[in-house]
Protein backbone atom coordinates (compact mmCIF):
# COMPACT_ATOMS: atom_id res chain seq x y z
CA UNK A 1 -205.47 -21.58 236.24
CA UNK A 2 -208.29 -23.48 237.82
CA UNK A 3 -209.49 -24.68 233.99
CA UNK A 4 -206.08 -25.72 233.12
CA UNK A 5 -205.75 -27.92 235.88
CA UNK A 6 -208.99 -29.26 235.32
CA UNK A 7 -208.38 -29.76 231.45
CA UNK A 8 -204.75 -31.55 232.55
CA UNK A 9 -206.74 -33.79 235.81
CA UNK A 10 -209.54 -34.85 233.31
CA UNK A 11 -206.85 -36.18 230.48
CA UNK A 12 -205.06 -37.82 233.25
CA UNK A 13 -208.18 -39.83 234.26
CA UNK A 14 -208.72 -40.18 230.74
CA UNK A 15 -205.55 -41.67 229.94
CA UNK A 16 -205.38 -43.90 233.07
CA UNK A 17 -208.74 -45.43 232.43
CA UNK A 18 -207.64 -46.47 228.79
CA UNK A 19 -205.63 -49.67 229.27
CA UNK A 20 -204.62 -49.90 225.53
CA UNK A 21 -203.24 -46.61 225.85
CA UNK A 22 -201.23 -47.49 229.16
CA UNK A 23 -199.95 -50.99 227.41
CA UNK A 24 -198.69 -49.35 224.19
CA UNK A 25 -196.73 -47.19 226.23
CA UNK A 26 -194.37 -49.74 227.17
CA UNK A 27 -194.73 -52.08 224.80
CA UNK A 28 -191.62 -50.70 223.22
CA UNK A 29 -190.19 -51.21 226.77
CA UNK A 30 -191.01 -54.91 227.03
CA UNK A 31 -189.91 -55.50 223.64
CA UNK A 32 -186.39 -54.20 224.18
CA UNK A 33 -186.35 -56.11 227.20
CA UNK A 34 -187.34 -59.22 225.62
CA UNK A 35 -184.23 -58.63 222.65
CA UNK A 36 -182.12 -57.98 225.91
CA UNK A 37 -182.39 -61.22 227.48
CA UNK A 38 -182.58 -63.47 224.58
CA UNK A 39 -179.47 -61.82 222.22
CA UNK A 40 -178.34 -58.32 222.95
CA UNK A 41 -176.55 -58.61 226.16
CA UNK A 42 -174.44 -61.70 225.21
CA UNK A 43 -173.53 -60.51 221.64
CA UNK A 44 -172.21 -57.04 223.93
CA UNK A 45 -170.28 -58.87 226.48
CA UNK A 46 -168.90 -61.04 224.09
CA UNK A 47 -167.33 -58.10 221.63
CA UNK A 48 -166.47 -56.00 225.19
CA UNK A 49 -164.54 -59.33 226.05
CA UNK A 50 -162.27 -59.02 222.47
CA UNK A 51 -161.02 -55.66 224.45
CA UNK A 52 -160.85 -56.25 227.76
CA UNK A 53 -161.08 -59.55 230.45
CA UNK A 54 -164.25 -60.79 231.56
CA UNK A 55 -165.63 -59.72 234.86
CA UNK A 56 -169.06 -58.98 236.99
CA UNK A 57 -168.72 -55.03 236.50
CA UNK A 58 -167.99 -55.70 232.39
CA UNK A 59 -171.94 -57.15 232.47
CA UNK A 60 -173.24 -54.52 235.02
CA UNK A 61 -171.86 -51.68 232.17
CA UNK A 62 -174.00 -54.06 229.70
CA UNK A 63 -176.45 -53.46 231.90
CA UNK A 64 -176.42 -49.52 232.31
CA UNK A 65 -176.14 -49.69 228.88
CA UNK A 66 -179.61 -51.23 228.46
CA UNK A 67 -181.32 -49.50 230.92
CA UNK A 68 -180.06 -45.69 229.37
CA UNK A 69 -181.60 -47.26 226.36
CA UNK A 70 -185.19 -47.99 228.29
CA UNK A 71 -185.01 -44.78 229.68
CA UNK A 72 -185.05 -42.82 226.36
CA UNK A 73 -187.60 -45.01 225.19
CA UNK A 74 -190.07 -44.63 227.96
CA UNK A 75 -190.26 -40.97 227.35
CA UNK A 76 -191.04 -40.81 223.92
CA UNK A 77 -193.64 -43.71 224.39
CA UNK A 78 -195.39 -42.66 227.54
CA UNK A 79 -195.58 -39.54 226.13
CA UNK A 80 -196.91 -40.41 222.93
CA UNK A 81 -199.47 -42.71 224.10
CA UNK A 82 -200.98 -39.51 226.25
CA UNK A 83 -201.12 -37.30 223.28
CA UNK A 84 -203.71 -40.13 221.80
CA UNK A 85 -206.15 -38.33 223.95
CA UNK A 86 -205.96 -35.26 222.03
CA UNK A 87 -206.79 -37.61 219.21
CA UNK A 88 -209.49 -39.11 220.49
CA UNK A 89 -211.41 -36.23 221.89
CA UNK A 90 -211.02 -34.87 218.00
CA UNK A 91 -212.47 -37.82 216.53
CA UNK A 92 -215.31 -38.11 218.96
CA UNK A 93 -215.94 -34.04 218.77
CA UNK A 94 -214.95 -33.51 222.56
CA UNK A 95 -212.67 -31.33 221.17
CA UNK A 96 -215.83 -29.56 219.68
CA UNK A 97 -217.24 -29.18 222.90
CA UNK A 98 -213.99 -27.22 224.25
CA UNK A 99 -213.97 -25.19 221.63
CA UNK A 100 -217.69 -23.76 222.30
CA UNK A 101 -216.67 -23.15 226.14
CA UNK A 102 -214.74 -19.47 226.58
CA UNK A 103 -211.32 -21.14 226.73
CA UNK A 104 -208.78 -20.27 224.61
CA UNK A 105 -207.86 -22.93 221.81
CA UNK A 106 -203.97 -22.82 222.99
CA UNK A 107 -204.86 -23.10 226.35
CA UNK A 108 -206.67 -26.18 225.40
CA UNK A 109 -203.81 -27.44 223.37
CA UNK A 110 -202.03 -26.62 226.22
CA UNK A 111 -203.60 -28.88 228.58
CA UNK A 112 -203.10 -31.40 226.31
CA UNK A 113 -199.22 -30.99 226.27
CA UNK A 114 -199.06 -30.29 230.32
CA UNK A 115 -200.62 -33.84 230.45
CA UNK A 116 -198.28 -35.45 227.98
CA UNK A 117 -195.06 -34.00 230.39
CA UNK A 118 -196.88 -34.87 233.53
CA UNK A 119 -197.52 -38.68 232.50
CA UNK A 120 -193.80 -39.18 231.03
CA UNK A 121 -191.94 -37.83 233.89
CA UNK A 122 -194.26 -40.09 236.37
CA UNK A 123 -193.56 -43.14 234.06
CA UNK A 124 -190.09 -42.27 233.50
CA UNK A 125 -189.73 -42.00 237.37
CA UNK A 126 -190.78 -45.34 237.95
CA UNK A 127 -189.24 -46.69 235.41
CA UNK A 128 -185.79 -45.48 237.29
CA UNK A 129 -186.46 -46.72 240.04
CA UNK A 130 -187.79 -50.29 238.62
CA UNK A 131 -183.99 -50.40 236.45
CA UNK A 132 -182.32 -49.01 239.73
CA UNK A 133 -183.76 -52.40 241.68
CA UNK A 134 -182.60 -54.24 237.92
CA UNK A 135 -179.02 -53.00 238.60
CA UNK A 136 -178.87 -53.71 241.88
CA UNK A 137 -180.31 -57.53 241.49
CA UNK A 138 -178.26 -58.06 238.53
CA UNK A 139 -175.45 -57.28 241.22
CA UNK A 140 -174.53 -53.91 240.92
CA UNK A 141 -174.45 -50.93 243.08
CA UNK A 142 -176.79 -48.14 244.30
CA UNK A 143 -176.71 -44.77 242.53
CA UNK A 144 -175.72 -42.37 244.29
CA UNK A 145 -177.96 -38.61 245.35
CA UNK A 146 -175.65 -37.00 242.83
CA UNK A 147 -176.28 -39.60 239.83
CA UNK A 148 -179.94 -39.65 240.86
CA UNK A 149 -179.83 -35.81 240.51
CA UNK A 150 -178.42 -35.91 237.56
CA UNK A 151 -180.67 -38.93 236.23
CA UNK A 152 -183.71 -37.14 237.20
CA UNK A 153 -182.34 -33.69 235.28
CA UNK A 154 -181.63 -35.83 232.18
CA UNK A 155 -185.40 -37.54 232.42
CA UNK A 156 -186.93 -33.64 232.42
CA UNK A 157 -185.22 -32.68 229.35
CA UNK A 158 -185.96 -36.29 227.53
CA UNK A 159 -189.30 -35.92 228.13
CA UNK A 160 -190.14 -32.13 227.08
CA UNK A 161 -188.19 -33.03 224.00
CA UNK A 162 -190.39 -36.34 223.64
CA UNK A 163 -193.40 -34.58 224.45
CA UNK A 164 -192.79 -31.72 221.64
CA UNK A 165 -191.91 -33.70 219.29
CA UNK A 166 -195.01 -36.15 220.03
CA UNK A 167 -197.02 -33.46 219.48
CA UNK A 168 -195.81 -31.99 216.11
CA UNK A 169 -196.07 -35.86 214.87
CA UNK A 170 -199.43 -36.02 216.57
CA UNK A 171 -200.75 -32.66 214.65
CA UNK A 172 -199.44 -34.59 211.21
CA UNK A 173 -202.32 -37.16 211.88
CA UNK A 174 -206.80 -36.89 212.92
CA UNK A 175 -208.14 -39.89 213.66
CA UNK A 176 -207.48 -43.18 216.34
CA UNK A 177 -206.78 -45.51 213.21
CA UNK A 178 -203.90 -43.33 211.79
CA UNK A 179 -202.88 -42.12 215.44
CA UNK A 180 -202.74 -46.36 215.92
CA UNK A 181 -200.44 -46.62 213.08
CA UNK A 182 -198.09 -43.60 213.99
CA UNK A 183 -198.04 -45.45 217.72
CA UNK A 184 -196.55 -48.51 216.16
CA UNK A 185 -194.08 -46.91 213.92
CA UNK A 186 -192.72 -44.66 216.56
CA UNK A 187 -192.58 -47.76 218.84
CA UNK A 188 -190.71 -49.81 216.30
CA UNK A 189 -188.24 -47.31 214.95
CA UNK A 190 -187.38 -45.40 218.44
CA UNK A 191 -185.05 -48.60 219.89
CA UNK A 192 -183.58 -48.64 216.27
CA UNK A 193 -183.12 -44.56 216.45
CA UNK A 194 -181.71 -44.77 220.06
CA UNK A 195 -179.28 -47.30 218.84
CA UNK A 196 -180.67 -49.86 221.51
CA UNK A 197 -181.76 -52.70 219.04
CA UNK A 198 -178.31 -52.23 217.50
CA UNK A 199 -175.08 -50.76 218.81
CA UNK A 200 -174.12 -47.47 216.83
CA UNK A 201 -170.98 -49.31 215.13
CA UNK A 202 -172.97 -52.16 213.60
CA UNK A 203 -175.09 -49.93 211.09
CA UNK A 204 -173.61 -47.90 208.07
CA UNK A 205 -171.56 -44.66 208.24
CA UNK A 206 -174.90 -42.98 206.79
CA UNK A 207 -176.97 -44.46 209.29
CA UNK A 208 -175.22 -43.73 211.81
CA UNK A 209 -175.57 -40.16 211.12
CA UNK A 210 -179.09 -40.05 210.54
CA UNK A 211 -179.27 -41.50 214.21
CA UNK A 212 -176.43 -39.14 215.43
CA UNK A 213 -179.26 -36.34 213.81
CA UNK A 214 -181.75 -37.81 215.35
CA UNK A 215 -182.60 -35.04 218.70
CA UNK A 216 -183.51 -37.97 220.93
CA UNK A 217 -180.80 -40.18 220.75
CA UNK A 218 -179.04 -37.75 222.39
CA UNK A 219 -181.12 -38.26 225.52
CA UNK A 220 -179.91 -41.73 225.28
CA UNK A 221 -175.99 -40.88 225.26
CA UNK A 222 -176.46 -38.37 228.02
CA UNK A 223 -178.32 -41.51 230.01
CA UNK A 224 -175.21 -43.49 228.99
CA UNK A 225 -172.54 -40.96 230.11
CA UNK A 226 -174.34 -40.68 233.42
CA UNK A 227 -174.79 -43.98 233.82
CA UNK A 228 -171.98 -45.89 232.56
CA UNK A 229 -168.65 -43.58 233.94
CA UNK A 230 -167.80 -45.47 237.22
CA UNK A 231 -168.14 -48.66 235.46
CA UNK A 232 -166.16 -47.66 232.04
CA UNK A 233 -163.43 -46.29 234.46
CA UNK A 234 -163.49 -49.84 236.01
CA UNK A 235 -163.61 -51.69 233.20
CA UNK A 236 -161.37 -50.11 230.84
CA UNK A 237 -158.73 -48.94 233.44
CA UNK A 238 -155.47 -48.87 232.09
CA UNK A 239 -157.03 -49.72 228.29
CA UNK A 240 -157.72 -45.57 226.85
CA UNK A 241 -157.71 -46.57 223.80
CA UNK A 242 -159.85 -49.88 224.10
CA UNK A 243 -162.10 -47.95 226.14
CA UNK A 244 -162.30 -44.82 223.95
CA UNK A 245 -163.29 -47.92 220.86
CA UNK A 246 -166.32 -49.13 222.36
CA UNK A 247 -167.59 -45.65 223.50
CA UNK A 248 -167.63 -44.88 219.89
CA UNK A 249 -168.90 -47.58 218.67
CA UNK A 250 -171.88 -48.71 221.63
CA UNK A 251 -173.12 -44.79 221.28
CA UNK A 252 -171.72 -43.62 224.40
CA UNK A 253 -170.20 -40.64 222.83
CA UNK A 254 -170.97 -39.59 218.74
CA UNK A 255 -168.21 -38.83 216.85
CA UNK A 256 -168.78 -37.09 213.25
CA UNK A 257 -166.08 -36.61 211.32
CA UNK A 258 -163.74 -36.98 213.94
CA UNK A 259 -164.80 -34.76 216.04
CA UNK A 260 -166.35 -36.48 219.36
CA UNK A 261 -169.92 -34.43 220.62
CA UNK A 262 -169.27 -33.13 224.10
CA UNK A 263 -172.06 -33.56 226.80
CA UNK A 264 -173.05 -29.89 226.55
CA UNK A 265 -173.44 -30.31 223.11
CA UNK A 266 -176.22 -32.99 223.01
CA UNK A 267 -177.65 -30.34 225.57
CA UNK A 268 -177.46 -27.75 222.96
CA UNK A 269 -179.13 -29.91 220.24
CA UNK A 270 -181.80 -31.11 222.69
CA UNK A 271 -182.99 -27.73 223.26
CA UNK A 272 -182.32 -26.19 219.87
CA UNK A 273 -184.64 -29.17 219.12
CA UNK A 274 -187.18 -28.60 221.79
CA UNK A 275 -187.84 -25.14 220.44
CA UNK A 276 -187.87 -26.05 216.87
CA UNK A 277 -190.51 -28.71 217.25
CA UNK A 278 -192.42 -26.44 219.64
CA UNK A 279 -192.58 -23.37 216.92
CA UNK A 280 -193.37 -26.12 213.95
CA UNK A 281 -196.13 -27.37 216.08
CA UNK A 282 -197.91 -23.61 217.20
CA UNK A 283 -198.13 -23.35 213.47
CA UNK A 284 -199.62 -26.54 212.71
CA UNK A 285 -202.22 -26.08 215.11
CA UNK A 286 -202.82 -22.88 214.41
CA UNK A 287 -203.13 -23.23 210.43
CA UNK A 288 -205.71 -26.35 211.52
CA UNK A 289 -207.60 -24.45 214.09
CA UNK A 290 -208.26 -21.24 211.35
């Protein structure tokens, strides 16, 4: 136990020394927030306005719709970007020098992944609480112990999911140069695979349903559900059918073939997903650790 949390302590210091690492894992962030402010937000309110009147709670939903967006996106990025040690110590043949110390290889690996959850819940923490204080300056309300709760419950699973399948994309790759290149594909395609860059409704029937396929995105529409309810209710009150339009088609709830994906169902996908990655990746590492 002692060498696990000595292996998962030195990553940490590893990862919090390397300032490239720490920027690309919320560059994706800053770029979504960027798109926000100049186009997204406005080009929302002003379809949400064709359904319902104008008001402040119509733009804090915008918001809450953003920030469940941000949310998914700093998991899969923090967590990424703290994988890159595994990377590097292979490159540089620290991972050589584990390997010649009595340790078992999975235990190593191990550490490795430990880190990678450790790192993305912190960062995922703080980013909460930095969109709670967004909400609340934008002029909307505190959450509330039970929203937090469930916030917090949501955050776990997104970022074991994140941090498995990090790891099965990080096995795919050896060295910093191609590890670079995965970092900026993953950081470019997750807002497009969360449907934060573009709402769910404004992309093909067939991509929609690669993104409905997609595990993570549903991360994102649990984020949405628990964030977004009161001010749906609010907003849509006395509009059903208005209101059941634009949770379809902003990705608050998937719909295939007309059925409509229960919460407990993303659930189900995320960890049917979180076990599939997990037993893809033992096997990767152990067919390139013979």
């Amino acid at each position: 136990m002692n060498t696990m949390l000595n292996l998962v302590n030195r990553h940490n210091k590893v990862f919090r020394r390397d300032r490239m690492l720490v920027f690309f894992s919320i560059l994706s962030v800053i770029i979504v927030i960027m798109l926000y402010a100049i186009f997204i937000q406005k080009t929302q309110v002003d379809a949400i306005e064709q359904l319902v009147p104008a008001s402040d709670q119509l733009k804090t939903m915008v918001n809450e719709w953003m920030v469940a967006g941000l949310l998914s996106i700093i998991a899969v990025t923090t967590t990424l970007a703290a994988l890159g040690i595994y990377i590097k110590d292979l490159e540089t043949k620290v991972m050589a020098d584990f390997l010649t110390t009595p340790n078992a290889r999975a235990k190593i690996q191990l550490s490795y992944v430990i880190n990678s959850l450790l790192i993305g819940f912190v960062l995922s923490l703080i980013g909460l609480i930095a969109c709670q204080l967004f909400i609340v300056f934008m002029g909307g309300s505190w959450f509330s112990l039970e929203k937090i709760a469930q916030l917090i419950g949501i955050i776990a699973l997104a970022v074991t999911l994140s941090s498995v399948f990090n790891l099965f994309l990080t096995l795919l790759v050896s060295t910093q140069n191609a590890f670079s290149t995965l970092n900026t594909v993953v950081g470019t395609a997750i807002g497009f695979l969360c449907g934060v860059y573009v709402p769910l409704g404004a992309v093909p029937e067939f991509v929609q349903k690669i993104i409905m396929l997609f595990p993570i995105s549903h991360t994102t529409v649990l984020f949405r559900e628990a964030l977004m309810r009161d001010s749906l209710d609010k907003v849509f009150e006395g509009a059903p059918e208005a209101a059941n339009t634009y949770e379809i088609q902003f990705g608050v709830h998937y719909e295939w073939n007309d059925v409509i994906f229960s919460q407990l169902d993303s659930v189900i996908y995320i960890v049917a997903a979180i076990i599939v990655f997990t037993l893809i990746s033992l096997w990767l590492y152990g067919k390139k650790n013979k």
